[in-house]
Protein backbone atom coordinates (compact mmCIF):
# COMPACT_ATOMS: atom_id res chain seq x y z
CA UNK A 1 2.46 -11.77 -4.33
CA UNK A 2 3.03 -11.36 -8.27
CA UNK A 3 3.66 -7.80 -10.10
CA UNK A 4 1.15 -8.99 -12.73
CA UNK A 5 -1.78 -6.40 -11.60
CA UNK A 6 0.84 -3.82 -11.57
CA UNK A 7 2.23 -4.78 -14.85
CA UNK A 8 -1.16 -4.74 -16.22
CA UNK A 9 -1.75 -1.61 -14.92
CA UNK A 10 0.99 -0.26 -16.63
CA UNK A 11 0.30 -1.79 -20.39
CA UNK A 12 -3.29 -0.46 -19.85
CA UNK A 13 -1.63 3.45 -18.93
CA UNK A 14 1.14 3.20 -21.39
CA UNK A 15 -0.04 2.01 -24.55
CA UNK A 16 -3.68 2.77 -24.32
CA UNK A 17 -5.44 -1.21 -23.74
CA UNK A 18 -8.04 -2.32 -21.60
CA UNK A 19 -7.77 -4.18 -18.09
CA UNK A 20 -9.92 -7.45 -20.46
CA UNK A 21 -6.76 -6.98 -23.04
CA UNK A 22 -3.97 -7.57 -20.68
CA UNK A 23 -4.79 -11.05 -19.52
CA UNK A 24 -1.73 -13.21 -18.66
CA UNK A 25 -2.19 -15.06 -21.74
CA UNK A 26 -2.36 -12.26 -24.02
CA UNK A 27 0.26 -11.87 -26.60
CA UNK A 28 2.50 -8.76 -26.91
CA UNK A 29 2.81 -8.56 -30.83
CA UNK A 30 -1.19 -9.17 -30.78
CA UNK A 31 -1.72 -5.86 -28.27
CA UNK A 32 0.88 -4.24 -30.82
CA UNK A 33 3.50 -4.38 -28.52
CA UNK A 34 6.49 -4.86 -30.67
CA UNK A 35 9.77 -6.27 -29.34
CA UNK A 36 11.30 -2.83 -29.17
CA UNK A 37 8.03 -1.29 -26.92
CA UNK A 38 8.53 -4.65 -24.97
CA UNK A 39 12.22 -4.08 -24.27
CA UNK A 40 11.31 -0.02 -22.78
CA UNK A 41 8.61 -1.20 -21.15
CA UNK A 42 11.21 -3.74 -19.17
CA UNK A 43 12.88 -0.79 -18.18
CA UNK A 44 10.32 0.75 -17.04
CA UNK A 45 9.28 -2.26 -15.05
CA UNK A 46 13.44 -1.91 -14.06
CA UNK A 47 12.29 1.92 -12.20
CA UNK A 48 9.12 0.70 -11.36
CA UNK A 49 10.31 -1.78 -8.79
CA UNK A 50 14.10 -0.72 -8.06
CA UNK A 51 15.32 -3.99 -9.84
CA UNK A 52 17.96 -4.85 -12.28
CA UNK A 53 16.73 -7.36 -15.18
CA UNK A 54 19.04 -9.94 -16.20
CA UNK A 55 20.87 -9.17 -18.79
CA UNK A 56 20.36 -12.66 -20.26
CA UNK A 57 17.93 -12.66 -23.74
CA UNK A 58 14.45 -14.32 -22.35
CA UNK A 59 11.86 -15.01 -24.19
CA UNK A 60 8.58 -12.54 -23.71
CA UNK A 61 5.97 -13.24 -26.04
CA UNK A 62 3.06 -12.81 -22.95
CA UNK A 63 1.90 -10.29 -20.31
CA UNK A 64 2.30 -13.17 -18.20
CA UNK A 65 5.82 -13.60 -19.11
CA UNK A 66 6.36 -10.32 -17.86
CA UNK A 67 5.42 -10.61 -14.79
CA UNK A 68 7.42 -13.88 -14.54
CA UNK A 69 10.71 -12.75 -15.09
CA UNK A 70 9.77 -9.49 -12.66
CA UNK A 71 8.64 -11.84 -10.22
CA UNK A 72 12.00 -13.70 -10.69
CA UNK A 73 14.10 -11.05 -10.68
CA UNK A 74 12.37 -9.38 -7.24
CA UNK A 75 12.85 -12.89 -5.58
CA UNK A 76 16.45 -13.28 -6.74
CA UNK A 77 17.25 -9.46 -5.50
CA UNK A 78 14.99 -9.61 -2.16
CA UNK A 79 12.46 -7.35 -3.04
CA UNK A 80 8.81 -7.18 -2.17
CA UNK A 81 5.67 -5.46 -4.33
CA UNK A 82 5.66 -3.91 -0.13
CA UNK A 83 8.75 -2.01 -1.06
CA UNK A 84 7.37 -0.17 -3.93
């Protein structure tokens, strides 16, 4: 199961879009998401699910990136959207 509805969720609550904005192939900088918003908004996504991001520099330009690297990082620590 991916984060991605929950991560859109979130974009759409936190900086004011709409559900048709936050498509996995929308781009951050177009939404005016700016790489400092994007880097809270990971840790918010870090609370969100009780995960620790990799502190390794990835590339997010996408909502769908996002909810890539959350996926990732939930697989790689053993936790399911059910624990949230």
């Amino acid at each position: 199961m991916s984060s991605l509805p929950v991560i859109q969720k979130m974009l759409v609550e936190e900086f004011g879009l709409t559900q048709e904005q936050v498509q996995p192939d929308s781009q951050l900088e177009e939404l005016g998401v700016d790489s400092l918003a994007t880097v809270e908004f990971m840790f918010m996504l870090e609370d969100r699910f009780k995960l620790k991001m990799s502190g390794e520099p990835v590339p997010i330009k996408t909502v769908g990136d996002i909810a890539k690297e959350v996926d990732a990082a939930m697989e790689k620590q053993g936790i399911s959207l059910t624990d949230n």
